[in-house]
N, C-alpha and C. Protein backbone atom coordinates (compact mmCIF):
# COMPACT_ATOMS: atom_id res chain seq x y z
N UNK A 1 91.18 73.89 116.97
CA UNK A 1 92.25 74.67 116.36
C UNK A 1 93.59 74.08 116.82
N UNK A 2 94.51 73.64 115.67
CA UNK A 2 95.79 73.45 116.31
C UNK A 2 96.45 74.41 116.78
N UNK A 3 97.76 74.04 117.51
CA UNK A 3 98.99 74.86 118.22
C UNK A 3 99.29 75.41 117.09
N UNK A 4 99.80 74.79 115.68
CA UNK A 4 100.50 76.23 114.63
C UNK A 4 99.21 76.99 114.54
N UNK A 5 98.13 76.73 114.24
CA UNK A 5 96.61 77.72 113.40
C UNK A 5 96.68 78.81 114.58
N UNK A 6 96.87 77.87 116.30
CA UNK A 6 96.62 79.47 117.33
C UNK A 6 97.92 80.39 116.94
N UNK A 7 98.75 79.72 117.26
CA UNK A 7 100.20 80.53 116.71
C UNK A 7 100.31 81.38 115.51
N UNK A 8 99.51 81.19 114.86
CA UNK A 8 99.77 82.15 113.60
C UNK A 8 98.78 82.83 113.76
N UNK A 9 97.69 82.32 114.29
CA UNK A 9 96.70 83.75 114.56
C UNK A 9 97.03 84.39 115.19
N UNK A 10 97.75 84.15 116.77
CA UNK A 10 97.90 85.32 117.61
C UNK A 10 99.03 86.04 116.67
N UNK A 11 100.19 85.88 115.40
CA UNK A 11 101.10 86.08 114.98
C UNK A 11 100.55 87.16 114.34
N UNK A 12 99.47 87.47 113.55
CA UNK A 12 98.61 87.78 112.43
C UNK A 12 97.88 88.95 112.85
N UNK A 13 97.33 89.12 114.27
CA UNK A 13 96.24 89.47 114.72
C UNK A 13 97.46 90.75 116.35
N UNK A 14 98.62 90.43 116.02
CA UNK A 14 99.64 91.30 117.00
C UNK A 14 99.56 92.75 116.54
N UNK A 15 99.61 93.60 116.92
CA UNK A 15 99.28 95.15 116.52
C UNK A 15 100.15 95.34 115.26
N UNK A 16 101.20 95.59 115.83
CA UNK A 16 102.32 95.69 115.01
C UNK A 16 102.56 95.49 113.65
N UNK A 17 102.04 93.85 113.44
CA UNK A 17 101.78 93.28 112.04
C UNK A 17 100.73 93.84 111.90
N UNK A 18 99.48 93.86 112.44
CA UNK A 18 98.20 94.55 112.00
C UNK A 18 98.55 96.23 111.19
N UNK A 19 99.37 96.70 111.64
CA UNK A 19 99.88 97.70 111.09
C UNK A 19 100.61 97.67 109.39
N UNK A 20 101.68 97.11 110.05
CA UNK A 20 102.27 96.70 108.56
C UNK A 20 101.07 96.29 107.23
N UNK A 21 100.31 95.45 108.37
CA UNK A 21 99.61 94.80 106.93
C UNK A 21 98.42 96.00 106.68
N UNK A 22 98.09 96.50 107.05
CA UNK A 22 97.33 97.66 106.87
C UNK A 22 97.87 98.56 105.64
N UNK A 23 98.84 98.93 106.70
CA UNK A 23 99.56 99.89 105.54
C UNK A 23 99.88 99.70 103.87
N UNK A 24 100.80 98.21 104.51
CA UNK A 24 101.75 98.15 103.15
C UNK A 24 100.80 96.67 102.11
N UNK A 25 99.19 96.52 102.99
CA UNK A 25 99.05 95.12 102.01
C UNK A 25 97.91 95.19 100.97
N UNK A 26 97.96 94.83 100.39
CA UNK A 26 96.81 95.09 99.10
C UNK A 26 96.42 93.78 98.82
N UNK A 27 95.02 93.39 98.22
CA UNK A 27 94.90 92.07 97.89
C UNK A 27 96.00 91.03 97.67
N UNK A 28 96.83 91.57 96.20
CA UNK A 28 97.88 90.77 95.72
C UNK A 28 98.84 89.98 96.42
N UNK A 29 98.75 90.32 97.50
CA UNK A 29 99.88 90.76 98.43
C UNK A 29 99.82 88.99 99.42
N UNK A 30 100.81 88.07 99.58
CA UNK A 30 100.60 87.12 99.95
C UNK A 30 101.39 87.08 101.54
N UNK A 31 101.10 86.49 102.21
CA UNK A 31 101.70 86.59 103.70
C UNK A 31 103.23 86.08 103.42
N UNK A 32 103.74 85.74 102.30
CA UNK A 32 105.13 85.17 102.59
C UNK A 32 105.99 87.06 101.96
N UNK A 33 105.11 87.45 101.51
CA UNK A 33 105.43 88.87 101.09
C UNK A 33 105.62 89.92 102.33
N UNK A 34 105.27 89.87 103.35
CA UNK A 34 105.08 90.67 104.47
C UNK A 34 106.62 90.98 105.34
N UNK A 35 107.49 89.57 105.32
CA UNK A 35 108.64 90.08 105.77
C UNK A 35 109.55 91.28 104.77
N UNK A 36 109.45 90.99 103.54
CA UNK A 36 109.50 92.08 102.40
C UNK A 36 109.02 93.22 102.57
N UNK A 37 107.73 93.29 102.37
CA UNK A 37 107.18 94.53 103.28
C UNK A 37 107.23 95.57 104.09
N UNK A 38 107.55 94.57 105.20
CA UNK A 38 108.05 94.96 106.68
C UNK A 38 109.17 95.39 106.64
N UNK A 39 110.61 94.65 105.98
CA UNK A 39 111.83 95.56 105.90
C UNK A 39 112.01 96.53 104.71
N UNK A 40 110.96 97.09 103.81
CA UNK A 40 111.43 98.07 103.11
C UNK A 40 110.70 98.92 103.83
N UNK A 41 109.63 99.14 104.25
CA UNK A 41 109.19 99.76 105.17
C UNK A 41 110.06 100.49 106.16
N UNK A 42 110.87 99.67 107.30
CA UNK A 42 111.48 100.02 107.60
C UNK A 42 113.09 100.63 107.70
N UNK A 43 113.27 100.24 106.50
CA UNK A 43 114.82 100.84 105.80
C UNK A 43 114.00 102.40 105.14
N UNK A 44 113.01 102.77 104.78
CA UNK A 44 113.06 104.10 104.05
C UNK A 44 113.20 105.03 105.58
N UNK A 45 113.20 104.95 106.85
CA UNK A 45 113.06 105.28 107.58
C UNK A 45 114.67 106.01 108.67
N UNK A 46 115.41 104.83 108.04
CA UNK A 46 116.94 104.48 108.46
C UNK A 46 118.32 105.37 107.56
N UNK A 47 118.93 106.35 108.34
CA UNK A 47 120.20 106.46 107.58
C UNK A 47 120.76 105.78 106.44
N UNK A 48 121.24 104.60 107.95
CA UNK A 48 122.41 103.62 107.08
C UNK A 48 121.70 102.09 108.15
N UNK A 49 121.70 101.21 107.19
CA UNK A 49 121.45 99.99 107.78
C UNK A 49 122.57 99.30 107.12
N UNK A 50 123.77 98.60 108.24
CA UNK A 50 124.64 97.93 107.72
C UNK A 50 124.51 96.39 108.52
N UNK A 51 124.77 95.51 107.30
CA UNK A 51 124.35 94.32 108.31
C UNK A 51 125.74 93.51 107.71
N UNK A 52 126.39 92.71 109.05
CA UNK A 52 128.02 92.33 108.98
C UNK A 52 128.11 91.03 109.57
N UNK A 53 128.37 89.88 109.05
CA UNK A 53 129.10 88.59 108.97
C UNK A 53 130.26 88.53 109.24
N UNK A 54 130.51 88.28 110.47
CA UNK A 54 132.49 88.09 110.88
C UNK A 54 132.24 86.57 111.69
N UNK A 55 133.24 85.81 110.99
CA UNK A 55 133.32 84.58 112.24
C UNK A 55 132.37 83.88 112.69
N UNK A 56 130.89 83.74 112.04
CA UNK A 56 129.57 82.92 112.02
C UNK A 56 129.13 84.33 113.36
N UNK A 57 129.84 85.42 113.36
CA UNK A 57 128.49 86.37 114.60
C UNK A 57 128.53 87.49 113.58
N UNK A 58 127.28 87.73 114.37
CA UNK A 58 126.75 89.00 113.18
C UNK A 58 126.53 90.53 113.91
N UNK A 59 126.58 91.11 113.49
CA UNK A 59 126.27 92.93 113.69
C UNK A 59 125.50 93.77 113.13
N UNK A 60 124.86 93.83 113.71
CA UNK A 60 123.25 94.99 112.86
C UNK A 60 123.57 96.26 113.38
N UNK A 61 123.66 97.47 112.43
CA UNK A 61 123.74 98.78 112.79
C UNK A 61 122.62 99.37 112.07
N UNK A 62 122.24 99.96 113.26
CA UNK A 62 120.90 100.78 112.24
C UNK A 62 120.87 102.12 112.65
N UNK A 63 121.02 103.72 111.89
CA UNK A 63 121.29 104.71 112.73
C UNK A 63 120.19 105.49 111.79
N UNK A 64 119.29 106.57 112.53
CA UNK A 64 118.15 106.91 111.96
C UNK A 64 118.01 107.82 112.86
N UNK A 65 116.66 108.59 112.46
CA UNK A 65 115.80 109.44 113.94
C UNK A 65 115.21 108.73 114.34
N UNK A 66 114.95 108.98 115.80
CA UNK A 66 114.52 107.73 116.84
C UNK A 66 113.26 108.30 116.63
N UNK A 67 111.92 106.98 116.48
CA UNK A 67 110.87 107.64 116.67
C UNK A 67 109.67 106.95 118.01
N UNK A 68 110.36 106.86 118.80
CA UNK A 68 109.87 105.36 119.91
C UNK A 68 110.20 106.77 121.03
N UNK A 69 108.83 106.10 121.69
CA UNK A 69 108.16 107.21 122.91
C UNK A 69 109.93 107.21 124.29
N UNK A 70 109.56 108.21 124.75
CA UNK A 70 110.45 108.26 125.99
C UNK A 70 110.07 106.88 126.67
N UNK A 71 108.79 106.91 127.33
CA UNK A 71 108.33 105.30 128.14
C UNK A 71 108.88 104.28 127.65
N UNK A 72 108.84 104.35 126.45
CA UNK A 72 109.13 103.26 125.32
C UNK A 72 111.02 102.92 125.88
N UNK A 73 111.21 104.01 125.54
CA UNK A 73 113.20 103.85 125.45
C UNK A 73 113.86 103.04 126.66
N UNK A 74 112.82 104.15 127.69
CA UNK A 74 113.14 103.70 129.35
C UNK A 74 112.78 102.20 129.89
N UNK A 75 112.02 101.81 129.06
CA UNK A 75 111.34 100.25 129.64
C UNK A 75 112.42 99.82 128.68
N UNK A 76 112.57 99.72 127.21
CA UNK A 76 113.56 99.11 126.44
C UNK A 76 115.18 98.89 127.04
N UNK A 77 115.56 99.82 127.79
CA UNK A 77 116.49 100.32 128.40
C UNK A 77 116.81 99.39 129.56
N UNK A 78 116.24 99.12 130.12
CA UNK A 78 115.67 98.64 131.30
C UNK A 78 115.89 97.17 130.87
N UNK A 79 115.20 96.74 130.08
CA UNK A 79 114.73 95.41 129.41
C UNK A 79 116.51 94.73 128.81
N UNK A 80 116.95 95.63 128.05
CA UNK A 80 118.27 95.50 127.15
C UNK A 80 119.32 96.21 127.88
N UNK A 81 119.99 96.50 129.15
CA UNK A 81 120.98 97.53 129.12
C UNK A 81 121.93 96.99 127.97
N UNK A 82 122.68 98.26 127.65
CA UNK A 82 123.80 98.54 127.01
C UNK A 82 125.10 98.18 127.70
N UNK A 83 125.55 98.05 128.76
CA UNK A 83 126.47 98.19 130.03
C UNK A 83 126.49 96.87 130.48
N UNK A 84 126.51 95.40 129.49
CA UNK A 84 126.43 94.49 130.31
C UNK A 84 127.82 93.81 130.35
N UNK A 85 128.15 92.60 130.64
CA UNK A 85 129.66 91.82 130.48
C UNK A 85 129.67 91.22 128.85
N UNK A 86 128.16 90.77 128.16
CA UNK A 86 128.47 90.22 127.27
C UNK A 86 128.86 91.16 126.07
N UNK A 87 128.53 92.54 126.33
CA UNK A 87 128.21 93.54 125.71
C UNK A 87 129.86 94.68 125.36
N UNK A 88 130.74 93.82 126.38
CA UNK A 88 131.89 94.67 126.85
C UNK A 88 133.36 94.71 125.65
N UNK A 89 133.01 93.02 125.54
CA UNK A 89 134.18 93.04 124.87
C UNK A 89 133.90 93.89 123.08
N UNK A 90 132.15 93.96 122.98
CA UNK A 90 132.32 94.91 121.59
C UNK A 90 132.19 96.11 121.95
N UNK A 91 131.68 97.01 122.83
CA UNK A 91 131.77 97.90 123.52
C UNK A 91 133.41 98.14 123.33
N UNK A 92 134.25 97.92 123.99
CA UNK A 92 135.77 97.93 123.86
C UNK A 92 136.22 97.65 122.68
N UNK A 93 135.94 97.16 121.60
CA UNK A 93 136.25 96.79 120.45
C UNK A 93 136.18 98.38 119.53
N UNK A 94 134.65 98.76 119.17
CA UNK A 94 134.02 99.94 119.03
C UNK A 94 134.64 101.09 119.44
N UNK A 95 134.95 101.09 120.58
CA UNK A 95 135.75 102.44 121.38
C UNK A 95 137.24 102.23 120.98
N UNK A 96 137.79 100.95 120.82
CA UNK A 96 139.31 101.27 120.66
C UNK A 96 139.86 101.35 118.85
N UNK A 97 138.67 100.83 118.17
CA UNK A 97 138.39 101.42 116.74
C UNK A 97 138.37 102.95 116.66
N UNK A 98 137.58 103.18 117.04
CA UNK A 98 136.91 105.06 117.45
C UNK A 98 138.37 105.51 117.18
N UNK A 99 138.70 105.17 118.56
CA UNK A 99 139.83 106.07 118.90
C UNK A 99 141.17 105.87 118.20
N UNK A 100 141.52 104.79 117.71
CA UNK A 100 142.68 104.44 116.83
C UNK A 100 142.42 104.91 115.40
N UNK A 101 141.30 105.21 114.50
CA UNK A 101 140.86 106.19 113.83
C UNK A 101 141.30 107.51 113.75
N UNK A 102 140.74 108.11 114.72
CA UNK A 102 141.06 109.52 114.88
C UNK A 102 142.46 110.03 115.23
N UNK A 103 142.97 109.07 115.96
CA UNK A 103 144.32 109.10 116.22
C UNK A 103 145.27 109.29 115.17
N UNK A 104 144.62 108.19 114.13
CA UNK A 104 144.99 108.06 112.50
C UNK A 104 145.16 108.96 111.94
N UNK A 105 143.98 109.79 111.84
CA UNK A 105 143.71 110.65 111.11
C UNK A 105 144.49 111.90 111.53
N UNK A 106 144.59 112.33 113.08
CA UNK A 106 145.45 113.76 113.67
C UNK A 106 146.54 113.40 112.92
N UNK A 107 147.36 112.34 113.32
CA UNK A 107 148.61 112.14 112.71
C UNK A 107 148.75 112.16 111.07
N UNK A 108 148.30 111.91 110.27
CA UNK A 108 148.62 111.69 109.17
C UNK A 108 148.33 113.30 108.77
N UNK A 109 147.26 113.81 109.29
CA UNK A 109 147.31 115.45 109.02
C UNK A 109 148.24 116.36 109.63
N UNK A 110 148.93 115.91 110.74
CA UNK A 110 149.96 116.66 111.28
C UNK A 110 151.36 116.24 110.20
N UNK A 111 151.18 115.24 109.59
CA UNK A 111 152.22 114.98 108.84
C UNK A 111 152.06 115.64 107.62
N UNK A 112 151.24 115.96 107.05
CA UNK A 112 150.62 116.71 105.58
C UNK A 112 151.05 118.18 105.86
N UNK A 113 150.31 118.57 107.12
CA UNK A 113 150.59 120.01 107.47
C UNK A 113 152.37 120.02 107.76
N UNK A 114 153.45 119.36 108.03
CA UNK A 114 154.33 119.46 108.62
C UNK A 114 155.37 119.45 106.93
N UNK A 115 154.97 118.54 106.54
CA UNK A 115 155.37 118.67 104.56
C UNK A 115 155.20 119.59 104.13
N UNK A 116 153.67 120.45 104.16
CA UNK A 116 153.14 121.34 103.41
C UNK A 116 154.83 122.39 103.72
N UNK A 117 154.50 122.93 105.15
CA UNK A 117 155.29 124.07 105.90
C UNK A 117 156.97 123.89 105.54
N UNK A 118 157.19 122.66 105.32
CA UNK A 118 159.25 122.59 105.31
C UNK A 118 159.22 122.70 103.83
């Protein structure tokens, strides 16, 4: 067996995909079809999936009900903090958006309400 044939078997034979392909595969259904699959699958699941191109870096937002075990979050957690240095400058980006928003918004309604009243 070659290195790609093991590689795609262990690829094929991973729970996860074993799932997907369970679920979503029917004869017709060809393995170049599966990444297809796999993300409509997982978008009926999702709020809002917004995916963003700035400056050759990219941004995936995906906001949904979480359905991944507590163990799950805490090892993920663990694995990925949120709180890192590379993580800071969009972290700060995000938060000073947030807040220059809302800021936006008090003001321009304190100005509506302040028209309405004179």
């Amino acid at each position: 067996m070659t290195v790609m044939a093991k590689l795609n078997w262990r690829f094929w034979n991973k729970s996860d995909v074993a799932d997907i392909k369970t679920s979503t595969w029917d004869e017709s259904t060809s393995k170049e079809d599966l990444p297809i699959s796999a993300s409509a699958k997982c978008k009926e699941n999702d709020k809002a999936d917004i995916r963003l191109t700035l400056a050759g870096y990219y941004l995936v937002i995906f906001f949904g009900q979480e359905k991944r075990s507590t163990t799950r979050l805490a090892k993920e957690r663990q694995e990925h903090p949120v709180l890192t240095y590379g993580n800071a400058p969009v972290l700060a980006f995000v938060w000073l958006s947030i807040t220059f928003t809302l800021y936006s918004i008090v003001v321009l309604a304190a100005r509506g309400v302040v028209s309405l009243l004179s």
